[in-house]
Protein backbone atom coordinates (compact mmCIF):
# COMPACT_ATOMS: atom_id res chain seq x y z
CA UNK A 1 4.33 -21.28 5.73
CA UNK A 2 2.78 -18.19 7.64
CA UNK A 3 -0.57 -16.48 5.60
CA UNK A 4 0.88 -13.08 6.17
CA UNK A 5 4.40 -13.75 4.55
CA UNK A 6 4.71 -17.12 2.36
CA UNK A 7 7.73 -18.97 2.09
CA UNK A 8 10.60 -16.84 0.56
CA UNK A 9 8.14 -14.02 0.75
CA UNK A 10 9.48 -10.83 2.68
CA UNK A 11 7.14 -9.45 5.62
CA UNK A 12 4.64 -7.04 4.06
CA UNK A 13 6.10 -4.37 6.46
CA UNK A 14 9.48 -4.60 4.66
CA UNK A 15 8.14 -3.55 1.46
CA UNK A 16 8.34 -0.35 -0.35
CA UNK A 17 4.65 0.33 -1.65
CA UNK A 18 5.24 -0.29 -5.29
CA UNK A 19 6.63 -3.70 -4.41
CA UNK A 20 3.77 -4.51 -2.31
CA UNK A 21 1.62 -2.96 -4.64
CA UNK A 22 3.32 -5.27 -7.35
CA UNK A 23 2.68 -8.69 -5.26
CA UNK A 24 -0.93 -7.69 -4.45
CA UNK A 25 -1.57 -7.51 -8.36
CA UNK A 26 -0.12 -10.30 -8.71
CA UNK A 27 -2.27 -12.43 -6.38
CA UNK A 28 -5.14 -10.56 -7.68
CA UNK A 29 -4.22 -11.85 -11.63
CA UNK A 30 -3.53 -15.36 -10.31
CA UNK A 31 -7.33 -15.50 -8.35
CA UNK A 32 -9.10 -13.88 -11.06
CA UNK A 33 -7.53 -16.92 -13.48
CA UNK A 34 -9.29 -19.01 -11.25
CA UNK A 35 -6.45 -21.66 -11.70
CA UNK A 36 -5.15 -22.10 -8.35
CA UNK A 37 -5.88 -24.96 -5.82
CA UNK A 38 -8.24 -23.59 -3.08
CA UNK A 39 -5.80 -24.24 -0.25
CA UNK A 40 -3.30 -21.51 -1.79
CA UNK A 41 -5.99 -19.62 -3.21
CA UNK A 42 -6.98 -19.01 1.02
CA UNK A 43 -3.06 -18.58 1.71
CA UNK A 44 -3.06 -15.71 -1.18
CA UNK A 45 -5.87 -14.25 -0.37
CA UNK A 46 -4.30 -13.80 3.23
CA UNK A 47 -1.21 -12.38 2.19
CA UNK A 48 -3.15 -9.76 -0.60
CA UNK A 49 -5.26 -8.57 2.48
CA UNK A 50 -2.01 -7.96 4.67
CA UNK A 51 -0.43 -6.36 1.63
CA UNK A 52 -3.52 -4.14 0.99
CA UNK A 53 -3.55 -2.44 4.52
CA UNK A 54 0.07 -2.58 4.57
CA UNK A 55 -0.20 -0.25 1.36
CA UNK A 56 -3.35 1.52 2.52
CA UNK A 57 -0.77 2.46 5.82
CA UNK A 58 1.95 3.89 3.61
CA UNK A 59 -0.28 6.03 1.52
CA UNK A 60 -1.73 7.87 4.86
CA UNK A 61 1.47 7.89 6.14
CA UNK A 62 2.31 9.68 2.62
CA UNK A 63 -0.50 11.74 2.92
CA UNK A 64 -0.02 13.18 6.31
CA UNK A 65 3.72 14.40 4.92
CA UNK A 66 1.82 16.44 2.01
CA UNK A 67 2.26 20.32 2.83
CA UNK A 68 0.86 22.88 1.23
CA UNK A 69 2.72 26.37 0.38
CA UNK A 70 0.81 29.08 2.02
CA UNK A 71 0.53 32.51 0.27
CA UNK A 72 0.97 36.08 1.65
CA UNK A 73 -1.32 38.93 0.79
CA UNK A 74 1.73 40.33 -1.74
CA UNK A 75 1.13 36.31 -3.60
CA UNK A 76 4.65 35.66 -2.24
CA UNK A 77 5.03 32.04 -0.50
CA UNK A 78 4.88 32.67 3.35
CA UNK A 79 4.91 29.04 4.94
CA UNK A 80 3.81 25.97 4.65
CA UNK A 81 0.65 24.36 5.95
CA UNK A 82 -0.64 20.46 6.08
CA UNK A 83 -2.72 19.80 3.17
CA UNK A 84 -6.19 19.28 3.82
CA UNK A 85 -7.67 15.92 1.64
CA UNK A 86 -10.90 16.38 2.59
């Protein structure tokens, strides 16, 4: 059983974001109970932090696809530009 994808788990890089969003809930419900044995509470904790920057990759990736519709002096839409997040 690998940290970054448990048993019967798919590879964090084979999930859409809301299902990797979904599982990293998840793990975060089940170590706030406090319930589980601190062996799988490591092996969780492993797979939420491959699962956070998996998500944290998808949302820039999203981000940098964001455009902006540039405007011509007449108001009319001209273009398209990259939308600054800053």
């Amino acid at each position: 059983m690998s940290a970054s994808s448990p048993e019967g788990a798919p590879a964090a890089g084979d999930l859409p974001f809301e299902k990797a969003l979904e599982q990293l809930e998840e793990i975060v419900r089940r170590l706030e109970r406090g319930d589980v044995p601190l062996d799988e509470s490591v092996a969780i904790y492993e797979r939420g932090e491959v699962l956070k920057k998996h998500c944290e990759a998808l949302l820039k990736r999203a981000e940098a696809r964001i455009q902006r519709i540039t405007l011509g002096s007449d108001g009319r839409p001209e273009g398209v530009a990259p939308l600054d997040m800053s």
